[in-house]
Protein backbone atom coordinates (compact mmCIF):
# COMPACT_ATOMS: atom_id res chain seq x y z
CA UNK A 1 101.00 94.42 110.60
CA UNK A 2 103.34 96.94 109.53
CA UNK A 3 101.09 99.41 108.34
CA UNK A 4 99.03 99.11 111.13
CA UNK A 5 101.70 100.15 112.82
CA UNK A 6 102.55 102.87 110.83
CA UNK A 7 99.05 103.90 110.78
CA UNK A 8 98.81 103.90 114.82
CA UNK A 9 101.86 105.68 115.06
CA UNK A 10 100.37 108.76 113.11
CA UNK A 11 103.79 108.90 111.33
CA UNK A 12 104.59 108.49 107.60
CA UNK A 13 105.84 106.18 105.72
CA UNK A 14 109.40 107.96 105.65
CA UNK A 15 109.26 108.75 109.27
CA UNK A 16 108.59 105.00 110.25
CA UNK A 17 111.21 103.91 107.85
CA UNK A 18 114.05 106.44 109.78
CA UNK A 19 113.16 104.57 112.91
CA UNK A 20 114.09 101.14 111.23
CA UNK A 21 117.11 102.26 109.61
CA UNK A 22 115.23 101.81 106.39
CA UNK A 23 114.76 104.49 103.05
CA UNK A 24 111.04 105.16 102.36
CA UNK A 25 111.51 102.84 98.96
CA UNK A 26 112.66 99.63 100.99
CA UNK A 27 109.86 100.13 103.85
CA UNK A 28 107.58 100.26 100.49
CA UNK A 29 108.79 96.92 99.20
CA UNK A 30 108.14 95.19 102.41
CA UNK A 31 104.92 97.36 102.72
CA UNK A 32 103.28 95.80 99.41
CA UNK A 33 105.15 92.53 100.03
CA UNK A 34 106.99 92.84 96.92
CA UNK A 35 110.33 91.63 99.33
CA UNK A 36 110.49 89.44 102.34
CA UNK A 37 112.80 91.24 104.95
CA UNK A 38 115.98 89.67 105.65
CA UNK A 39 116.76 88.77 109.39
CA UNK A 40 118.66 92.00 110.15
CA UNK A 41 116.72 93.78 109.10
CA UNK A 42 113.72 91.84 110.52
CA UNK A 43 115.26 92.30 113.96
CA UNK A 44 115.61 96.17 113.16
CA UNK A 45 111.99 96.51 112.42
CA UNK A 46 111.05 94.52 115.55
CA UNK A 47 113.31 97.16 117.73
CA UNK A 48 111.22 100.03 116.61
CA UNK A 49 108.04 98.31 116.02
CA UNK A 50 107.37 95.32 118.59
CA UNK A 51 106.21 93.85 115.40
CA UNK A 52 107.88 89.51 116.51
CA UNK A 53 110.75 88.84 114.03
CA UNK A 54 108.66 85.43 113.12
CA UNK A 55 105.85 87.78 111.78
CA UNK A 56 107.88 87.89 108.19
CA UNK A 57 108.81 84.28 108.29
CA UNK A 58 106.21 83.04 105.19
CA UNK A 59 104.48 80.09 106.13
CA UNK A 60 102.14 77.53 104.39
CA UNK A 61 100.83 74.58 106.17
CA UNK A 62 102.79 74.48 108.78
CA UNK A 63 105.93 73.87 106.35
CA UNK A 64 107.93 77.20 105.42
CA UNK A 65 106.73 78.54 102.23
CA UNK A 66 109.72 78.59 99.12
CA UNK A 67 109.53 82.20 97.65
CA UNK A 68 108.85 81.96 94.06
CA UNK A 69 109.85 84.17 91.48
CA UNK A 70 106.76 85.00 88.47
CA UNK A 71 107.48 82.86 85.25
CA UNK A 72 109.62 84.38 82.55
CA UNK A 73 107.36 85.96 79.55
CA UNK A 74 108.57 84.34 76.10
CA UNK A 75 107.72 85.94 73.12
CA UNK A 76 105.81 84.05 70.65
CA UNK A 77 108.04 82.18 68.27
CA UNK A 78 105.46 82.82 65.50
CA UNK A 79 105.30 86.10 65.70
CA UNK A 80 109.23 86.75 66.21
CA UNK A 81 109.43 84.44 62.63
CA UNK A 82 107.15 86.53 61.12
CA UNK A 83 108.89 90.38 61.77
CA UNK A 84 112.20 88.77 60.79
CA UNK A 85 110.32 87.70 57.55
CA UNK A 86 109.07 91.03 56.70
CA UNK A 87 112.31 92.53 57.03
């Protein structure tokens, strides 16, 4: 909803963001959904926007959605053995 925003607005992404009270890399992050605004800042982007606070509350049947993180990536064990065998 943002964007569309943005986009209806004619202004750029570092124009919109001076409205909210946001740099151009933070209104990114929410942008791509990379980060979930907090509720300040929520209620700052809902000032300039009209855009409903509840709009960036994740949901998931009905039940708030937990924000999860990507898994770790472990190296294989095998192949750490073998360069500290070669050495």
């Amino acid at each position: 909803m943002l964007l569309q925003w943005i986009r209806r607005s004619r202004l750029q992404k570092q124009q919109a963001a001076a409205l909210m009270g946001l740099t151009k890399s933070g209104i990114s992050k929410y942008l791509s959904g990379y980060r979930v605004p907090t509720l300040p800042i929520a209620v700052r982007i809902e000032a300039a926007t009209g855009i409903p606070v509840v709009a960036w509350v994740p949901r998931s049947g009905g039940k708030v959605a937990k924000q999860t993180r990507k898994p770790r990536q472990t190296r294989n064990v095998s192949s750490v053995e073998m360069h500290h065998a070669a050495r």
